[in-house]
C-alpha atoms as a PDB file:
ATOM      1  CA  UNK A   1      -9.920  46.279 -66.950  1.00  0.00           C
ATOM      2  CA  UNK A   2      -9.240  49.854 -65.531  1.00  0.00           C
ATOM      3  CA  UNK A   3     -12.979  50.412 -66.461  1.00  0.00           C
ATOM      4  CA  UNK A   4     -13.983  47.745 -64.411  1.00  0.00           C
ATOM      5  CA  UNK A   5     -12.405  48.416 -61.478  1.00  0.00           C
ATOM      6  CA  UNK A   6     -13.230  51.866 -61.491  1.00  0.00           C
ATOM      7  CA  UNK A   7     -17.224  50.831 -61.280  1.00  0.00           C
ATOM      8  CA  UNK A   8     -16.289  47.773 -58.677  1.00  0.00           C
ATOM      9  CA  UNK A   9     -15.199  51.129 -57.044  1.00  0.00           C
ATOM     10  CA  UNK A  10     -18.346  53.369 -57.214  1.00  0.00           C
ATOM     11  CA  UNK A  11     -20.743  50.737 -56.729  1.00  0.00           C
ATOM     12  CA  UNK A  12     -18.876  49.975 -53.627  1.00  0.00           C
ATOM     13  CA  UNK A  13     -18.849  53.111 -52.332  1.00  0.00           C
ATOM     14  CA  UNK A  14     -22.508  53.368 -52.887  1.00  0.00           C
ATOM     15  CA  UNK A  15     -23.242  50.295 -51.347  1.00  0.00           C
ATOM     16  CA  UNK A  16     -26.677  50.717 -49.019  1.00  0.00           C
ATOM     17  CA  UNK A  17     -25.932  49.742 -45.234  1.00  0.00           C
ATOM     18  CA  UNK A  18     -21.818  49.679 -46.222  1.00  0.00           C
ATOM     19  CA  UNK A  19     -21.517  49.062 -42.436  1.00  0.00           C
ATOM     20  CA  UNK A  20     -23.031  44.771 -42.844  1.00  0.00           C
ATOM     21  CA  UNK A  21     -19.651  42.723 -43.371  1.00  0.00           C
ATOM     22  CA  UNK A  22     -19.310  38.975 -43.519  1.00  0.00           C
ATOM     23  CA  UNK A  23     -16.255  36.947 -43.654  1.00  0.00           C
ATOM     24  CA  UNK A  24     -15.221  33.038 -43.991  1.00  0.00           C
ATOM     25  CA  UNK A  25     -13.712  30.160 -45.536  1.00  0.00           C
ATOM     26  CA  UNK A  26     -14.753  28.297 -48.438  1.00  0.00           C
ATOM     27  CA  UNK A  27     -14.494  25.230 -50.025  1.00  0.00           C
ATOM     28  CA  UNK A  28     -15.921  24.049 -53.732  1.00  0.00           C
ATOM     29  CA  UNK A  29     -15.856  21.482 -56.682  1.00  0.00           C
ATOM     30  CA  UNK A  30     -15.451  22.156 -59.690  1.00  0.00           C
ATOM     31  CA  UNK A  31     -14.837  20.579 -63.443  1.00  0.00           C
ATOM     32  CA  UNK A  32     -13.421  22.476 -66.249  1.00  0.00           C
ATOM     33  CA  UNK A  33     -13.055  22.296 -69.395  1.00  0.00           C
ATOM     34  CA  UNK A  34     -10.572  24.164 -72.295  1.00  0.00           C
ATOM     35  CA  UNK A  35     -12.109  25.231 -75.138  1.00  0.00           C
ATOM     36  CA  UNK A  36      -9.955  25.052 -78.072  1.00  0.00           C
ATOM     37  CA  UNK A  37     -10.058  25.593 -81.949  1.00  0.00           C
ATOM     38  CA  UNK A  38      -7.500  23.059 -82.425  1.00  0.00           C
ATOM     39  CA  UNK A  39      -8.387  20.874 -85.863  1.00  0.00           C
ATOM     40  CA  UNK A  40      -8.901  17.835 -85.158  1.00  0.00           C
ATOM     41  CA  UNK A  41      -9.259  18.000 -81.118  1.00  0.00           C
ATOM     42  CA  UNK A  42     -11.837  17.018 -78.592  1.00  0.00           C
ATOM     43  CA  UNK A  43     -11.884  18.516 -75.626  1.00  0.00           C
ATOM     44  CA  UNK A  44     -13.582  16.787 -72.395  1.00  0.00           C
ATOM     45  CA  UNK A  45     -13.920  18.017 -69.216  1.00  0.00           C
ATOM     46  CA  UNK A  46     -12.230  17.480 -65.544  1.00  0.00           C
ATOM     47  CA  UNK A  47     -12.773  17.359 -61.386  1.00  0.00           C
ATOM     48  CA  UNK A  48     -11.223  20.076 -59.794  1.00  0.00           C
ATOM     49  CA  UNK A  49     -11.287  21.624 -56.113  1.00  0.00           C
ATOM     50  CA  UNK A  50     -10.872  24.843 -54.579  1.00  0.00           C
ATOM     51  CA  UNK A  51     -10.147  26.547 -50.986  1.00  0.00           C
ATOM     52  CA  UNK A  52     -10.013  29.795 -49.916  1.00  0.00           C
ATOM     53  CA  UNK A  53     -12.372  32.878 -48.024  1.00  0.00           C
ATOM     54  CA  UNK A  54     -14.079  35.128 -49.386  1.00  0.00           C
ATOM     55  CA  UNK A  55     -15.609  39.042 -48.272  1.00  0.00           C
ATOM     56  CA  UNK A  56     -19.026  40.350 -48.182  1.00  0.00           C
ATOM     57  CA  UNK A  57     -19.882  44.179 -48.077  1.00  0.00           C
ATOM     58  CA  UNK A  58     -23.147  45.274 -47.923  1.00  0.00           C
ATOM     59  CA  UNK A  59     -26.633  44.662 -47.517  1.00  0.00           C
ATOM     60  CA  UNK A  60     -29.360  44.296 -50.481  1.00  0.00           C
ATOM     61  CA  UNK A  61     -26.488  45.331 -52.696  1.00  0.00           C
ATOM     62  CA  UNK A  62     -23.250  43.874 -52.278  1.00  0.00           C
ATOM     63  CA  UNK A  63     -19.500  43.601 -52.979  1.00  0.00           C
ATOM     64  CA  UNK A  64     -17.887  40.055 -52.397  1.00  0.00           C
ATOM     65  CA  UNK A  65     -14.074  39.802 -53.230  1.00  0.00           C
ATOM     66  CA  UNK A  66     -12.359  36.391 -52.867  1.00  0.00           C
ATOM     67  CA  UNK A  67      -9.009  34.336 -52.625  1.00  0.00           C
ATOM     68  CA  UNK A  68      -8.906  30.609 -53.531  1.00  0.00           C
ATOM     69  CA  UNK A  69      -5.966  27.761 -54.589  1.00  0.00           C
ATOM     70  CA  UNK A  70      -7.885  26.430 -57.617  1.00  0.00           C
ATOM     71  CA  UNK A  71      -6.908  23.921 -59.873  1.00  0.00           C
ATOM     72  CA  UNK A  72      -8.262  23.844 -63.456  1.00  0.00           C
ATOM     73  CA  UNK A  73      -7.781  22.106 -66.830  1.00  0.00           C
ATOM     74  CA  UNK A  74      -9.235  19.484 -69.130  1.00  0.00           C
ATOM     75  CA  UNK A  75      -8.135  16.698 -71.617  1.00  0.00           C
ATOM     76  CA  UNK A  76      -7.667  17.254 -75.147  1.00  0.00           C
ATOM     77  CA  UNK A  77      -8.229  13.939 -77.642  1.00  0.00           C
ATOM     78  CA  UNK A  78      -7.166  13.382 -81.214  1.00  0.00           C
ATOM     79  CA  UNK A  79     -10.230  13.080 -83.196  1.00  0.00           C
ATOM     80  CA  UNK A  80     -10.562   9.000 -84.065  1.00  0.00           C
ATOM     81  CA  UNK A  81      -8.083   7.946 -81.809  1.00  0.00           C
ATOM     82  CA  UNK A  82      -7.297   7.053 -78.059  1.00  0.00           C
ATOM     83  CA  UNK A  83      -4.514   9.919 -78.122  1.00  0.00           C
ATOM     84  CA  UNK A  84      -4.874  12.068 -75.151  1.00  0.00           C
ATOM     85  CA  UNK A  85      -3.716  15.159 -73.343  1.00  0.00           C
ATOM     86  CA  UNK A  86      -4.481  15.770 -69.563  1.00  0.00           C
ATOM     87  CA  UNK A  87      -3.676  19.177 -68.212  1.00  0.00           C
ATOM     88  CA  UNK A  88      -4.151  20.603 -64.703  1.00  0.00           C
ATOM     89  CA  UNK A  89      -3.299  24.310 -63.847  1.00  0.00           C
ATOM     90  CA  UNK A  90      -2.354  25.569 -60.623  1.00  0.00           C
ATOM     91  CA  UNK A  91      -4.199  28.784 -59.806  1.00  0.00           C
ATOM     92  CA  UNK A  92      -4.436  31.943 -57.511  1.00  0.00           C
ATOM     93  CA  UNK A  93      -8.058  32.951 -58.123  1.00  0.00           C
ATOM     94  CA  UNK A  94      -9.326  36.488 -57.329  1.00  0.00           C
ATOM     95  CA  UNK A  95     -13.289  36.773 -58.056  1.00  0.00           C
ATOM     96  CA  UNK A  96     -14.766  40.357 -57.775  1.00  0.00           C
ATOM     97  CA  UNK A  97     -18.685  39.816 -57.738  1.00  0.00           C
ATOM     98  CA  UNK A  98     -21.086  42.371 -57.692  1.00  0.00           C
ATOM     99  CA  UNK A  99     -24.246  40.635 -55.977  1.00  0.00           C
ATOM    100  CA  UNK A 100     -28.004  41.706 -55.372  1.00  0.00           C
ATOM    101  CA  UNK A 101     -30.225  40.123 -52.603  1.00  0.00           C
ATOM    102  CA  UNK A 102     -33.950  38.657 -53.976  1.00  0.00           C
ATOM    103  CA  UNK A 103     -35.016  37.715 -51.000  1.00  0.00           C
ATOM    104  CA  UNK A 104     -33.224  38.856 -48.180  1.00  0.00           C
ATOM    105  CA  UNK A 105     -35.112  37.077 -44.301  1.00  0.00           C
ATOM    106  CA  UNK A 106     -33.162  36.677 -41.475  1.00  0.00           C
ATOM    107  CA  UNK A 107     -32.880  32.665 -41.732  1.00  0.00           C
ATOM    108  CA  UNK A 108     -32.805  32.705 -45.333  1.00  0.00           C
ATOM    109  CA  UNK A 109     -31.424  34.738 -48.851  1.00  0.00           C
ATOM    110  CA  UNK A 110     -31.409  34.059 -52.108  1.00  0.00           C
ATOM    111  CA  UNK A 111     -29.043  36.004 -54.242  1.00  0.00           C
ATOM    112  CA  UNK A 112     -27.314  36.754 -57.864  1.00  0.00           C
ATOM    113  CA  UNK A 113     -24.167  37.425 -58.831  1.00  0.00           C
ATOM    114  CA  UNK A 114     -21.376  38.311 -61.697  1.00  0.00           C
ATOM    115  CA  UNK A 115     -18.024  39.824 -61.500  1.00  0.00           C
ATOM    116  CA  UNK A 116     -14.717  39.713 -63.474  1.00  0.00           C
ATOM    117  CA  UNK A 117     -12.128  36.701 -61.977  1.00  0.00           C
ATOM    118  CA  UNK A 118      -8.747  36.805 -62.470  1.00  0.00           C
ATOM    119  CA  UNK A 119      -6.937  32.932 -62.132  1.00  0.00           C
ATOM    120  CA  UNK A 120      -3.099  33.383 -61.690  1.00  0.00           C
ATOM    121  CA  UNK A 121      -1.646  30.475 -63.042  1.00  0.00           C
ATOM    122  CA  UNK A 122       1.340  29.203 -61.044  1.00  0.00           C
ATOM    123  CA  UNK A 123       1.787  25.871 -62.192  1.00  0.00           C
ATOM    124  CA  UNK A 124       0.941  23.376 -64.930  1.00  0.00           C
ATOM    125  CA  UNK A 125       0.925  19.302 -64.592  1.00  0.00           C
ATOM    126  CA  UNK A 126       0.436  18.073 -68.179  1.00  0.00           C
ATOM    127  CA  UNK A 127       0.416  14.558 -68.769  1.00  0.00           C
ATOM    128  CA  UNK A 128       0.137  13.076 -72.365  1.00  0.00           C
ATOM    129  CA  UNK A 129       0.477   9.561 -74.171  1.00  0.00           C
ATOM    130  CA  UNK A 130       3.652   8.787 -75.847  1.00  0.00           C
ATOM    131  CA  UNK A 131       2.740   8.379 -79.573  1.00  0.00           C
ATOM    132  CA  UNK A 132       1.880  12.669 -79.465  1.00  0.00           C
ATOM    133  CA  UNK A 133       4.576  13.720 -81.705  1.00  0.00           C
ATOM    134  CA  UNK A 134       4.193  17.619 -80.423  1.00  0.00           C
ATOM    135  CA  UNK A 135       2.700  17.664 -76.112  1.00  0.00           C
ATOM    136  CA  UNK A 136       1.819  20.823 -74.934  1.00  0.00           C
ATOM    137  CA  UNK A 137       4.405  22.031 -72.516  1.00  0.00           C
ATOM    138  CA  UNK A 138       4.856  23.960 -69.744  1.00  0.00           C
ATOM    139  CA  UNK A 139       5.822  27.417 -71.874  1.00  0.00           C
ATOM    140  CA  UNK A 140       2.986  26.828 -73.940  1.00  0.00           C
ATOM    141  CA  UNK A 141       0.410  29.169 -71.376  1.00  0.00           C
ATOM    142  CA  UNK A 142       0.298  32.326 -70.361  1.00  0.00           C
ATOM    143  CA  UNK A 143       0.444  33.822 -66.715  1.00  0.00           C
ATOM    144  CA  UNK A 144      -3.212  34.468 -66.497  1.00  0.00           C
ATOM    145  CA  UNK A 145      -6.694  33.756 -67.054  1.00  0.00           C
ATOM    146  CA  UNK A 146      -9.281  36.299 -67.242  1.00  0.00           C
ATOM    147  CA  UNK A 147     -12.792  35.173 -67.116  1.00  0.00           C
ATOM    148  CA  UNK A 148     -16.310  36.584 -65.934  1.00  0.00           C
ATOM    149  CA  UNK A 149     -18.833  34.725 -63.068  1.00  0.00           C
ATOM    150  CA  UNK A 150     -22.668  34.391 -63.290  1.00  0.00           C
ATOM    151  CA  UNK A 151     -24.227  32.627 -60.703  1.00  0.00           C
ATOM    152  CA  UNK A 152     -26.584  32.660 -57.655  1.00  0.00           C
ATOM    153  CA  UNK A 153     -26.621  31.320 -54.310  1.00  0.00           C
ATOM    154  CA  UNK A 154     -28.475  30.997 -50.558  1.00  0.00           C
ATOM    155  CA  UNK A 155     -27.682  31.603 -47.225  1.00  0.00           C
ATOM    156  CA  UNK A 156     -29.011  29.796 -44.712  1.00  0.00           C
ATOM    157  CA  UNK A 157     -27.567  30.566 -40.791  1.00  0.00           C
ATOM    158  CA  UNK A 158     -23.904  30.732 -40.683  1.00  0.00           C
ATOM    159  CA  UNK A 159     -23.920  28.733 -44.292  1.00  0.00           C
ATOM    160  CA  UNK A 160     -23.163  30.227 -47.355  1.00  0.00           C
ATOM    161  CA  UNK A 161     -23.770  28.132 -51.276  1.00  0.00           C
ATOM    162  CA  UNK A 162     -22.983  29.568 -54.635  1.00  0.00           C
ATOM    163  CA  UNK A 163     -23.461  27.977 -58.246  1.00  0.00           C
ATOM    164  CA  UNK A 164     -21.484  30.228 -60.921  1.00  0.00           C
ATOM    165  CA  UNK A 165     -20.200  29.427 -64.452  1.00  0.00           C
ATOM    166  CA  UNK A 166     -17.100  30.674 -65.278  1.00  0.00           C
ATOM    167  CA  UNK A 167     -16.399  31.874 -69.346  1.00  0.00           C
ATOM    168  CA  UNK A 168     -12.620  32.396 -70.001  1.00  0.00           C
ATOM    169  CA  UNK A 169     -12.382  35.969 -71.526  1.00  0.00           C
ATOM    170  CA  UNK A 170      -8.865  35.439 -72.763  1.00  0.00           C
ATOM    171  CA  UNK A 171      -6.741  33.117 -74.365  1.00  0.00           C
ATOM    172  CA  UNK A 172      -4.218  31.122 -71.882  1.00  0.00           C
ATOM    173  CA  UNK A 173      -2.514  29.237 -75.305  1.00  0.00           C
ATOM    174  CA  UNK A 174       1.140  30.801 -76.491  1.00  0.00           C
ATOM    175  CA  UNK A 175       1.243  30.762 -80.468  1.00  0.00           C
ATOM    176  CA  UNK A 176       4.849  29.424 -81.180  1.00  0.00           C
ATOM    177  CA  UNK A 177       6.598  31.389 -83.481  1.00  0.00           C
ATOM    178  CA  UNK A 178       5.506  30.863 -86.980  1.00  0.00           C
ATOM    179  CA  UNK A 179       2.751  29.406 -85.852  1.00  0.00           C
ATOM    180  CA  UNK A 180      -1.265  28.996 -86.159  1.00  0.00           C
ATOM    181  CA  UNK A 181      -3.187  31.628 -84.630  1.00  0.00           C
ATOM    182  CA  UNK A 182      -4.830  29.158 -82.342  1.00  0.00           C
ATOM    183  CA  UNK A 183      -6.846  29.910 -79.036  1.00  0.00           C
ATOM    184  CA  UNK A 184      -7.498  27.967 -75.674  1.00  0.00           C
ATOM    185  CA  UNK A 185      -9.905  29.337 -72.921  1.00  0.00           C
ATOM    186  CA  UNK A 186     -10.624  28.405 -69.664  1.00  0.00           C
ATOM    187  CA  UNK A 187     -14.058  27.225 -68.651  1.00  0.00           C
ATOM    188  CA  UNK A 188     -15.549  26.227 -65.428  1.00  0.00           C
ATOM    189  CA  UNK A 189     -18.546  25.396 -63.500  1.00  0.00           C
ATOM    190  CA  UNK A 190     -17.997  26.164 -59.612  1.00  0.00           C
ATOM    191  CA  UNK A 191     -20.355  25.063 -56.758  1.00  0.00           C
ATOM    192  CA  UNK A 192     -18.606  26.345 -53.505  1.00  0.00           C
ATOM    193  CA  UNK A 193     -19.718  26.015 -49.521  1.00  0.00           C
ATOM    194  CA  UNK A 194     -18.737  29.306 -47.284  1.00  0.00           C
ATOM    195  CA  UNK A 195     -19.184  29.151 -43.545  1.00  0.00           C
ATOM    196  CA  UNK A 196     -19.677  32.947 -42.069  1.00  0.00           C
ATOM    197  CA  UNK A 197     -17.664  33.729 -39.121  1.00  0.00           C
ATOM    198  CA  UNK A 198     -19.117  36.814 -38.373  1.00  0.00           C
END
């Protein structure tokens, strides 16, 4: 991660026109899904929201940090039956993109971008049907989930739309002791709505 940051650092120092800044709020949808190798589980996916602002440094080349409240999750099914899981996490989200301008008109840009995300999870909801024997629980995931965002998006005016899939780098799931060495990730496809205020 130090390696990362350290280049976040040098290609923002190195940023052409470092003087263009943008700022504003956002809003976005979007539905997530944990991917597990659980035996016998099927995982499915579900509606989440986001809000937050977000940074923009740069002209051609840019840097754009952000800060959301994100939710995130999915259901888990038992394989053959009607036996579900539904679990929503309560996140801090801290995207880091590193974005490049294709066209770049004074109406109108198109860009990419990709950056790591960080989603600090500060609460869980998990909601399962009674005949489980062993629901997840609250314990059962980790502080944070790492993950990396592709995506591209237009400007057009003072408005400001992104598409970016999210891959979960590590896994959120707690082995109990004694244990399977299982794994859960965190995946997500985001479509968000900024309005610039400057």
């Amino acid at each position: 991660m130090k390696k990362i940051l350290i280049l976040l650092v040098v290609i923002f120092a190195t940023l052409d026109n470092f003087g263009q800044f943008t700022f504003g709020p956002k809003i976005g949808y979007s539905t997530s899904k944990l991917s597990t190798d659980f035996d016998t589980i099927k995982e499915s996916a579900k509606s989440n929201f986001q809000i937050g602002a977000f940074l923009r440094f740069g002209k051609k080349l840019y840097l754009q940090p952000e800060f959301f409240y994100a939710t995130s999750g999915g259901e888990l099914k038992l394989e053959g039956t009607s036996l579900k899981e539904s679990i929503r996490l309560k996140n801090i989200s801290v995207p880091v993109l590193v974005g490049y301008k294709l066209i770049d008109a004074k109406v109108i840009n198109l860009r990419i971008m990709a950056g790591p995300v960080v989603n600090f999870i500060i609460g869980t909801k998990i909601e399962a049907d009674e005949l489980i024997q062993d629901p997840l629980q609250d314990s059962d995931f980790k502080n944070a989930a790492w993950g990396m965002d592709v995506g591209a998006g237009v400007d057009v005016f003072f408005l400001t739309l992104d598409l970016r899939y999210e891959f979960g780098l590590n896994n959120i799931y707690i082995v109990p002791d004694g244990g399977q060495d299982q794994s859960m990730k965190s995946n997500l496809f985001i479509v968000s709505l900024g309005f610039k205020l400057l």
